[in-house]
C-alpha atoms as a PDB file:
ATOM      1  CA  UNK A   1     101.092 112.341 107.927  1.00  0.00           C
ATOM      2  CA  UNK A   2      99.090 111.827 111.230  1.00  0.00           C
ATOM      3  CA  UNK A   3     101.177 110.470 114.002  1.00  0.00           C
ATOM      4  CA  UNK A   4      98.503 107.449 114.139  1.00  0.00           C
ATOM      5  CA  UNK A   5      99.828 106.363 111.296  1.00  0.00           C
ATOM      6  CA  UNK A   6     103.981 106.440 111.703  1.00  0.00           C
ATOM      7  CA  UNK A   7     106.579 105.660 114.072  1.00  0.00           C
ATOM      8  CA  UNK A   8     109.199 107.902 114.736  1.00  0.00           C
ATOM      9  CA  UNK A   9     111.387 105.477 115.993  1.00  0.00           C
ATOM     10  CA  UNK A  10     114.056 106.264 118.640  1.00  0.00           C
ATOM     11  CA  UNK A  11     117.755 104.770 118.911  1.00  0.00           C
ATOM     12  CA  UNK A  12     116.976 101.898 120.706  1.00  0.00           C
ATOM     13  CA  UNK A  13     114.005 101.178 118.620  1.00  0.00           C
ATOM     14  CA  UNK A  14     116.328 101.081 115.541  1.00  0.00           C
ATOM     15  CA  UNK A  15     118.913  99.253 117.122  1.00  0.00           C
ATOM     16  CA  UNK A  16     116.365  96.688 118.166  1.00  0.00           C
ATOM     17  CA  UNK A  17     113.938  96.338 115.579  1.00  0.00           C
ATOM     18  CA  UNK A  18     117.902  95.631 113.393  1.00  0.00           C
ATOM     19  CA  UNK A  19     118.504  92.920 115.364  1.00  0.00           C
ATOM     20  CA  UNK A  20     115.321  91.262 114.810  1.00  0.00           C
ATOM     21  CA  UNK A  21     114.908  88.211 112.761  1.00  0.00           C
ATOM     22  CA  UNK A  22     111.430  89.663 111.062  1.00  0.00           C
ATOM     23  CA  UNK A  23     112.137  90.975 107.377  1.00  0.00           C
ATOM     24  CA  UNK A  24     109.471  93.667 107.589  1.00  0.00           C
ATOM     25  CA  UNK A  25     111.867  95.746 110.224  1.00  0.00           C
ATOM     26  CA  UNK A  26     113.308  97.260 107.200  1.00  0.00           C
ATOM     27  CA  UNK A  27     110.221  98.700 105.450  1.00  0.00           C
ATOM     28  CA  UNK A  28     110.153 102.061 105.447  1.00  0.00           C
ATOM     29  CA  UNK A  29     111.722 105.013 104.083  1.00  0.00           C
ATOM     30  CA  UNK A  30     115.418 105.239 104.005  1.00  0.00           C
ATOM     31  CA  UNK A  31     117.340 108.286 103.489  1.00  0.00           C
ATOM     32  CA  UNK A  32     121.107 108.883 103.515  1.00  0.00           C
ATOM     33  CA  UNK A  33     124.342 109.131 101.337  1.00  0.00           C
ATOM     34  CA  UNK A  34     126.171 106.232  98.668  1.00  0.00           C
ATOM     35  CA  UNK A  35     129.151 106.176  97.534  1.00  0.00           C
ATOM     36  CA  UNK A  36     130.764 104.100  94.534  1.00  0.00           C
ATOM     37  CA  UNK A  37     134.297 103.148  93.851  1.00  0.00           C
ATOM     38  CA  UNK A  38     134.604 101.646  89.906  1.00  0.00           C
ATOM     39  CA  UNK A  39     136.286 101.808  86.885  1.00  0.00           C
ATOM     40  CA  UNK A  40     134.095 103.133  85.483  1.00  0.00           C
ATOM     41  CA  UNK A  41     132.336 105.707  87.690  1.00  0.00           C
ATOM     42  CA  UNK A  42     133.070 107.010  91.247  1.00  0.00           C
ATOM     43  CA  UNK A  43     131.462 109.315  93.810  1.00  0.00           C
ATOM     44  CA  UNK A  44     131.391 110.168  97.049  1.00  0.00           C
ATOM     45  CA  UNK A  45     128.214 111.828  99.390  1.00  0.00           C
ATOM     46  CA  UNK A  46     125.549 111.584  96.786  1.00  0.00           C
ATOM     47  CA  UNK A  47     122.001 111.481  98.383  1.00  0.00           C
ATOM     48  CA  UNK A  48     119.969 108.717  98.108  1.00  0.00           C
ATOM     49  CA  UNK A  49     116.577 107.641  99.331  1.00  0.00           C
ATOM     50  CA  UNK A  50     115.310 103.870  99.580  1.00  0.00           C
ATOM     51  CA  UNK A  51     111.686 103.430  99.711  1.00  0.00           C
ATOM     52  CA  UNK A  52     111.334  99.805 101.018  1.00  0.00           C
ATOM     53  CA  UNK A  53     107.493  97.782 101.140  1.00  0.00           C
ATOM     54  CA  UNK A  54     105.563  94.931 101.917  1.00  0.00           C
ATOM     55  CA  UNK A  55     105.111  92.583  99.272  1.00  0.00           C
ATOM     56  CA  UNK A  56     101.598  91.483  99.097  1.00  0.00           C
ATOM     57  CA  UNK A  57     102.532  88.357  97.350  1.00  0.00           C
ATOM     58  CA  UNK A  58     105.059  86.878  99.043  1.00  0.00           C
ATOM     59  CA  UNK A  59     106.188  87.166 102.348  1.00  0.00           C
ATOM     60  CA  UNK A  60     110.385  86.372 101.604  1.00  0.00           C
ATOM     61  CA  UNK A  61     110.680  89.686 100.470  1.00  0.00           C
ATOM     62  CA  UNK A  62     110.006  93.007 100.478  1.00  0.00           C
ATOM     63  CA  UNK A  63     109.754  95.301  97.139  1.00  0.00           C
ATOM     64  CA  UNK A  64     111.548  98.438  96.750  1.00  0.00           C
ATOM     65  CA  UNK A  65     112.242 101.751  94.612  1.00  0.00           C
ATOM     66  CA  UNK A  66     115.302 103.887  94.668  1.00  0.00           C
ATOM     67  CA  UNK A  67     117.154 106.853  93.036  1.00  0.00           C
ATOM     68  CA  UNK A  68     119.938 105.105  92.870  1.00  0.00           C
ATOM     69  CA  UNK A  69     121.324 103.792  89.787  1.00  0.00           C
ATOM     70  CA  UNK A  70     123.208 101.298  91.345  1.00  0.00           C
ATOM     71  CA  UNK A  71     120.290  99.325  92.821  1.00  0.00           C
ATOM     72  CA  UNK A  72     117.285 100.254  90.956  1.00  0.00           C
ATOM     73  CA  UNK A  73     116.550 100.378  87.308  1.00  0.00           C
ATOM     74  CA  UNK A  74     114.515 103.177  86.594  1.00  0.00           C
ATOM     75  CA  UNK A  75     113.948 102.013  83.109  1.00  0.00           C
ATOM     76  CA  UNK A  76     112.486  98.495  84.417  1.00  0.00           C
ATOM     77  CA  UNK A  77     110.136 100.503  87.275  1.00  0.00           C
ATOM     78  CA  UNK A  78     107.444  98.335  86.122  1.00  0.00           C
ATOM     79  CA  UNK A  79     109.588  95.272  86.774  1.00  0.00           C
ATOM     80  CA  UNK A  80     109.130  94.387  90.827  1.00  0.00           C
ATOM     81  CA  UNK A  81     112.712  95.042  92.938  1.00  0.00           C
ATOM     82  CA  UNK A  82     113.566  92.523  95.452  1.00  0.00           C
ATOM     83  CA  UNK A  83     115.212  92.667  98.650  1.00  0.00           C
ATOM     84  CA  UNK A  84     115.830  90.250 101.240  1.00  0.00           C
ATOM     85  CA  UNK A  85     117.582  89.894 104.604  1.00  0.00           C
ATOM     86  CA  UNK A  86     120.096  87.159 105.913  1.00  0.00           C
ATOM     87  CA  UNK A  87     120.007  87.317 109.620  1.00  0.00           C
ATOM     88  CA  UNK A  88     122.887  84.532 109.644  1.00  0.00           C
ATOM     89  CA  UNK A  89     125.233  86.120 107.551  1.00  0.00           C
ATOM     90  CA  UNK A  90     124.268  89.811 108.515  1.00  0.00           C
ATOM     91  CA  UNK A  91     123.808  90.439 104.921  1.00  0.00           C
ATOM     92  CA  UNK A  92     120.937  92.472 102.615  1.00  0.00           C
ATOM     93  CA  UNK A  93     120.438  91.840  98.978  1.00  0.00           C
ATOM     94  CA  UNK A  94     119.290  94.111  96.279  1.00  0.00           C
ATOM     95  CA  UNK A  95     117.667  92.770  93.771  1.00  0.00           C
ATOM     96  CA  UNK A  96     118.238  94.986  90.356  1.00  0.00           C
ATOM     97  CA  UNK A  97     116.324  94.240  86.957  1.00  0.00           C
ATOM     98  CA  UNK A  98     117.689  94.180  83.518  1.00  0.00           C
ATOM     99  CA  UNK A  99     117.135  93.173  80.255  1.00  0.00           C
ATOM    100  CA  UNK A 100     119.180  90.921  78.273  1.00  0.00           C
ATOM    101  CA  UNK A 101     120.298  91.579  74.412  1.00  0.00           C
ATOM    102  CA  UNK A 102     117.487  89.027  73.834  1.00  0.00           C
ATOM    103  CA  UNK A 103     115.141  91.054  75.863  1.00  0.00           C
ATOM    104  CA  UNK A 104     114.880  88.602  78.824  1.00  0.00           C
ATOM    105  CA  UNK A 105     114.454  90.007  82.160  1.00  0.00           C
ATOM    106  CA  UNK A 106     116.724  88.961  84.452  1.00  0.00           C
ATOM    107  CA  UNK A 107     117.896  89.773  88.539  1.00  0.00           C
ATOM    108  CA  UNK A 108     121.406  91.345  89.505  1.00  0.00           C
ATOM    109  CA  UNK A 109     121.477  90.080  92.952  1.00  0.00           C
ATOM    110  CA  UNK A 110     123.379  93.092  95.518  1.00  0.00           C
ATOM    111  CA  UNK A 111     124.575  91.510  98.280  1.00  0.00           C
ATOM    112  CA  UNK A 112     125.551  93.575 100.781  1.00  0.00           C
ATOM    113  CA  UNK A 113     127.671  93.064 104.466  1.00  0.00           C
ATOM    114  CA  UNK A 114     126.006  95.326 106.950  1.00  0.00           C
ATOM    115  CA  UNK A 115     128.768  96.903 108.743  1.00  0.00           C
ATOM    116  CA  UNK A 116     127.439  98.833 111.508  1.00  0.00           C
ATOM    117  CA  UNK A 117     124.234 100.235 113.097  1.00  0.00           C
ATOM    118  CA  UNK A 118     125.033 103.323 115.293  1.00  0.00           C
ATOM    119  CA  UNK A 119     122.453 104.391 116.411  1.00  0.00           C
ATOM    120  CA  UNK A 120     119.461 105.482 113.858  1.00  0.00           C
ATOM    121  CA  UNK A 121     122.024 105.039 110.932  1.00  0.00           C
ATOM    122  CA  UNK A 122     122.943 101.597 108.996  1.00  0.00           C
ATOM    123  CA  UNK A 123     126.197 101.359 106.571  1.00  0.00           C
ATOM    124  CA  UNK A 124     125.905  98.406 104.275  1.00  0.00           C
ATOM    125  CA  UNK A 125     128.646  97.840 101.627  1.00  0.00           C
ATOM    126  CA  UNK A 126     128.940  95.812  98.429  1.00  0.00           C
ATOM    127  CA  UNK A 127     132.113  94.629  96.754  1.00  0.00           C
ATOM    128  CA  UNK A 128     132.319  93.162  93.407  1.00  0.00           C
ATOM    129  CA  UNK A 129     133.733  89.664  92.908  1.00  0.00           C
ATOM    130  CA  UNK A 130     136.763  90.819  91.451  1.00  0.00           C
ATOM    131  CA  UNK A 131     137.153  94.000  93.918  1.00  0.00           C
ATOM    132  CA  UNK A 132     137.507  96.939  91.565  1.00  0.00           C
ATOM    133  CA  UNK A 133     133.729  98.010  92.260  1.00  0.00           C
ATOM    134  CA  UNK A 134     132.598  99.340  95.664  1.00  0.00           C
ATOM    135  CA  UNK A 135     129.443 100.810  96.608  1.00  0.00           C
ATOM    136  CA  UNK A 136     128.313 101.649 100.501  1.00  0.00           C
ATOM    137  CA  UNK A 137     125.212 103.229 101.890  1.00  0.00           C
ATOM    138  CA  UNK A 138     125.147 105.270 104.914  1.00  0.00           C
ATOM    139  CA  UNK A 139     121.095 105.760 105.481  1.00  0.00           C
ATOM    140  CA  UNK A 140     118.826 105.854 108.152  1.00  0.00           C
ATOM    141  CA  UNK A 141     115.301 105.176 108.866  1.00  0.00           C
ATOM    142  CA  UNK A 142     113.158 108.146 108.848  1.00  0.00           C
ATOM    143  CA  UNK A 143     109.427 106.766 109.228  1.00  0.00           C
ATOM    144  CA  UNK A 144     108.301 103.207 109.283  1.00  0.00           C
ATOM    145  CA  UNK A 145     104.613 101.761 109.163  1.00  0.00           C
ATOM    146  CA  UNK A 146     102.828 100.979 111.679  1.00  0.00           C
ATOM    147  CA  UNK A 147     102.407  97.080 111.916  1.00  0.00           C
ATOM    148  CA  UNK A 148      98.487  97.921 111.587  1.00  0.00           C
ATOM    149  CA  UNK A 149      99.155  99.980 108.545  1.00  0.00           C
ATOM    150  CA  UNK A 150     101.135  97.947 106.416  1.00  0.00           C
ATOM    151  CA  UNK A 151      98.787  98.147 103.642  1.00  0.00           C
ATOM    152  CA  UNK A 152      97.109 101.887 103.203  1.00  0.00           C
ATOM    153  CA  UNK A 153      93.228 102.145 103.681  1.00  0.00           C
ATOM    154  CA  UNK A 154      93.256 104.509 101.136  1.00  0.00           C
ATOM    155  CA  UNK A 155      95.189 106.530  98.807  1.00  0.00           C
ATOM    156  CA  UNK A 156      96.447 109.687  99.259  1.00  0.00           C
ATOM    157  CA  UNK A 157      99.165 112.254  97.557  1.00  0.00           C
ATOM    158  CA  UNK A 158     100.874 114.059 101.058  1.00  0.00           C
ATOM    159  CA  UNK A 159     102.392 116.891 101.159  1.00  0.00           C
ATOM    160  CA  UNK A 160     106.310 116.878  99.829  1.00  0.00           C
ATOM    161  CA  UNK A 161     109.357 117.353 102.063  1.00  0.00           C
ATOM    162  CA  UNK A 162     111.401 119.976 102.509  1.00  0.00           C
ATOM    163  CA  UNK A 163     108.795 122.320 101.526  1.00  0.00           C
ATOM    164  CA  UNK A 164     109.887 125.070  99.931  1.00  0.00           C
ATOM    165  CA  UNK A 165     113.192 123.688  99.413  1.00  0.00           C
ATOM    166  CA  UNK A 166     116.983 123.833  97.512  1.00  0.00           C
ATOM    167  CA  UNK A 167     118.085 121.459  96.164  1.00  0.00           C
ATOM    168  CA  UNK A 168     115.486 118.226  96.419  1.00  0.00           C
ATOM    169  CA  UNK A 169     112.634 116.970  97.895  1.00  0.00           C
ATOM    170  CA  UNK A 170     110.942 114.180  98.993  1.00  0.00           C
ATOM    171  CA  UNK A 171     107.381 113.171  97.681  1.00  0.00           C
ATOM    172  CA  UNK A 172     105.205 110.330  99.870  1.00  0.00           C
ATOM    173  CA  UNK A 173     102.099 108.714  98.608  1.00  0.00           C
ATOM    174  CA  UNK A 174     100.516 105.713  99.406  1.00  0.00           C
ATOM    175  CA  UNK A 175      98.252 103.526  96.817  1.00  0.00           C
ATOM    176  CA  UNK A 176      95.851 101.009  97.689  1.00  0.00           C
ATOM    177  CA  UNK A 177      95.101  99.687  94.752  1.00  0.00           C
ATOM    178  CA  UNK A 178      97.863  97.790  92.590  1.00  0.00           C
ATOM    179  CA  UNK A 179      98.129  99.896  88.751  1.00  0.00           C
ATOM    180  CA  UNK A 180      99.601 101.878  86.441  1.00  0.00           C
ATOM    181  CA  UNK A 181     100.530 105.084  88.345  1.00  0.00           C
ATOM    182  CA  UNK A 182     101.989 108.414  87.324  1.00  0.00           C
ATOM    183  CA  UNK A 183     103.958 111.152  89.437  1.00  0.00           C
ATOM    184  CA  UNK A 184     104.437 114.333  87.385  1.00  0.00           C
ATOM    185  CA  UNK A 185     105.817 117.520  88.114  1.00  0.00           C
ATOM    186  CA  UNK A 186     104.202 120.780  86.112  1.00  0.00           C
ATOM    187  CA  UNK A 187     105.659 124.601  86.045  1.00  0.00           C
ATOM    188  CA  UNK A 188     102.934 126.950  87.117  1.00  0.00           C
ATOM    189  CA  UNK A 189     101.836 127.734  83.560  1.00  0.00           C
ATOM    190  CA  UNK A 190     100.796 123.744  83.553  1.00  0.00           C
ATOM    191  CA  UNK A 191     103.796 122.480  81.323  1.00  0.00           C
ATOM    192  CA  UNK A 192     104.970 118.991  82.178  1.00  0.00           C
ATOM    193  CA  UNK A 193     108.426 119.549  83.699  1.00  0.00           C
ATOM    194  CA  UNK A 194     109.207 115.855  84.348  1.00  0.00           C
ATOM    195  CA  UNK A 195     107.404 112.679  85.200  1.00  0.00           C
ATOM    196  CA  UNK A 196     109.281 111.427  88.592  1.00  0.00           C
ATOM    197  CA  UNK A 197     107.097 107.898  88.250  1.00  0.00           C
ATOM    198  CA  UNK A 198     105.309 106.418  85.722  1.00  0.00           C
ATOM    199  CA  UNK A 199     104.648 102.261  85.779  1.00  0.00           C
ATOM    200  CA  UNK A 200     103.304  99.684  87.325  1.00  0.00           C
ATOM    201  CA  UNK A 201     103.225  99.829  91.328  1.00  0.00           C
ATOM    202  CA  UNK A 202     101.889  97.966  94.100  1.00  0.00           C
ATOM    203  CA  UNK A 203      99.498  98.705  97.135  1.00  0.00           C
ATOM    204  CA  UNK A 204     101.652 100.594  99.635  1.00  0.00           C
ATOM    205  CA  UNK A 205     103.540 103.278 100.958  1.00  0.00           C
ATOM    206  CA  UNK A 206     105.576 105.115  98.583  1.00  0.00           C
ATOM    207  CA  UNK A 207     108.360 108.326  98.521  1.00  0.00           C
ATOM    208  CA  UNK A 208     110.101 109.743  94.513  1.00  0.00           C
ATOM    209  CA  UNK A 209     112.713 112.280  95.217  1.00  0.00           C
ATOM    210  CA  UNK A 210     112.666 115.130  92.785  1.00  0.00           C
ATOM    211  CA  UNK A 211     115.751 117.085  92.423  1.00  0.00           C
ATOM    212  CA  UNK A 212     115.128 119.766  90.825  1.00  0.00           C
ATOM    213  CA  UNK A 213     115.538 119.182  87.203  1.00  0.00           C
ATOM    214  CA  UNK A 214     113.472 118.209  83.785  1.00  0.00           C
ATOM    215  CA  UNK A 215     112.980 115.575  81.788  1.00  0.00           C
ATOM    216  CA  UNK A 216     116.773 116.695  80.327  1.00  0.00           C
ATOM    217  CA  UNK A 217     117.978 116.169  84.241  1.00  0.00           C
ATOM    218  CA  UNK A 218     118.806 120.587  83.453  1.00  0.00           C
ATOM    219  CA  UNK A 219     117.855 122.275  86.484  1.00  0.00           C
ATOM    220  CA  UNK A 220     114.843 124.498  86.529  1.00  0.00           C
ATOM    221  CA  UNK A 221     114.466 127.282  87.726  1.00  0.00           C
ATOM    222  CA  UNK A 222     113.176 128.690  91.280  1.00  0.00           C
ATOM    223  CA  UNK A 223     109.807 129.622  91.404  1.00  0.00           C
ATOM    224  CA  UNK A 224     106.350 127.264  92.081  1.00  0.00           C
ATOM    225  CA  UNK A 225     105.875 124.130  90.902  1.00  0.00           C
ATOM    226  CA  UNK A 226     103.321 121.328  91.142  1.00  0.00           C
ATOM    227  CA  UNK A 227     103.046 117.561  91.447  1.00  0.00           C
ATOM    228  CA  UNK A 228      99.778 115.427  90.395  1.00  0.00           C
ATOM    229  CA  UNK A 229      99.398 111.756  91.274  1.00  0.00           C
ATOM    230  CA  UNK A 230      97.554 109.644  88.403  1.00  0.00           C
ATOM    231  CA  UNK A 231      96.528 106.114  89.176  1.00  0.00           C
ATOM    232  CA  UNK A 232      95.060 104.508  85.414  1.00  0.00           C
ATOM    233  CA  UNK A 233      92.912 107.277  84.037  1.00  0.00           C
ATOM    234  CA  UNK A 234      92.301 109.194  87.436  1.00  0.00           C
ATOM    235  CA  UNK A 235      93.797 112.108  88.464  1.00  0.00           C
ATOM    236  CA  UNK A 236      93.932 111.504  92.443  1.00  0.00           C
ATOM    237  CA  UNK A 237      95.589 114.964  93.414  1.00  0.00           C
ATOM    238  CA  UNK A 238      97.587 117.758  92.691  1.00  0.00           C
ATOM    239  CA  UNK A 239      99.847 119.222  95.683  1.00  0.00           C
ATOM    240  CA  UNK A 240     101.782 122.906  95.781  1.00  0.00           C
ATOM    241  CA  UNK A 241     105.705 123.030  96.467  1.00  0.00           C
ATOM    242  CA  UNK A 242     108.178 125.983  96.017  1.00  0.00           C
ATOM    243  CA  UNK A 243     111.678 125.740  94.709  1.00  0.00           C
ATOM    244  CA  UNK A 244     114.311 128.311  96.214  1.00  0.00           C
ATOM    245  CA  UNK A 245     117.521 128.767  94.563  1.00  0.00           C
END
């Protein structure tokens, strides 16, 4: 990524730019830890990345991806994600797709309290109407657009982060066109290992975390791998990454 491009943002620049009342502060990519507390489920520490973007359509929200379950529905990926910011309240709100029995999409709205900025980290926790489900994030802003570069002027597959790596890493690309689009990871005898993306996306910046396992979610083994972009029926580019164990 050229330094032209993105804003390493200092502490005071995060604490600011958090106080704002402009939406578009939080685009970006966040990486950090969740945690959930449920009757069902519970964890503690488990990474998590939040890629958050302008929406091109409307200007109350921003779209967003995730690896976590919790807030993103991998299965509806070609279903838009909301999110949305209550200065007043001090609140953020995840909005997760599902599908009814009927097969009606519908919108799980998230609403979470933002606890506490400390410097370039934000913890934001949700609690269930009835208490008995819990689920924080503790993530902070790594790299944020420039306000010139909110939509890419072209698109591009960059190179992957940590690189080599153990256990995960993080892969940015940036689309300008809206369309189907396909991440993929392949072994190096060209076998599909797993495809990270594959759906409907919008213009803008993107990062899929890839943690090291196949289409099974069995971890592979070390060795080099490779990831290909596809945007409709064009291959835009294939990058190198090695996986230590």
């Amino acid at each position: 990524m050229s330094i032209n491009k993105y804003i390493i943002y200092t502490v005071l620049m995060l604490y600011g730019s958090l106080s704002a009342t402009n939406l578009g502060n939080f685009a970006g990519y966040w990486e950090g830890t969740e945690s959930l507390s449920s009757p069902t489920m519970s964890f503690e520490g488990r990474e998590v990345y939040i890629s958050l973007r302008h929406n091109a359509s409307l200007e109350e929200n921003l779209l967003y991806n995730s690896n976590s379950d919790f807030i993103y529905n991998g299965y509806l990926d070609w279903a838009a994600h909301y999110f949305t910011y209550n200065k007043s309240e001090n609140q953020v709100t995840f909005g997760r797709r599902f599908t009814t029995p009927l097969g009606i999409l519908g919108t799980q709205e998230l609403v979470y309290n933002i606890l506490e900025v400390d410097g370039s980290r934000i913890s934001l926790e949700f609690v269930s109407e009835d208490g008995l489900t819990i689920h924080t994030l503790s993530i902070s802003l790594t790299t944020l657009s420039n306000e010139s570069n909110i939509y890419p002027e072209k698109t591009e597959l960059e190179p992957n982060y940590p690189n080599p790596f153990n256990p995960s890493t993080s892969i940015p690309f940036r689309l300008v066109d809206n369309g189907h689009t396909r991440l993929s990871i392949y072994n190096s005898k060209g076998s599909l290992v797993k495809d990270i993306q594959n759906g409907f996306l919008q213009t803008g910046h993107y990062l899929f975390n890839w943690n090291g396992t196949n289409t099974n979610n069995v971890g592979v083994s070390a060795g080099v791998y490779f990831y290909k972009l596809y945007q409709g029926n064009k291959t835009i580019a294939t990058r190198k990454m090695i996986l230590l164990k």
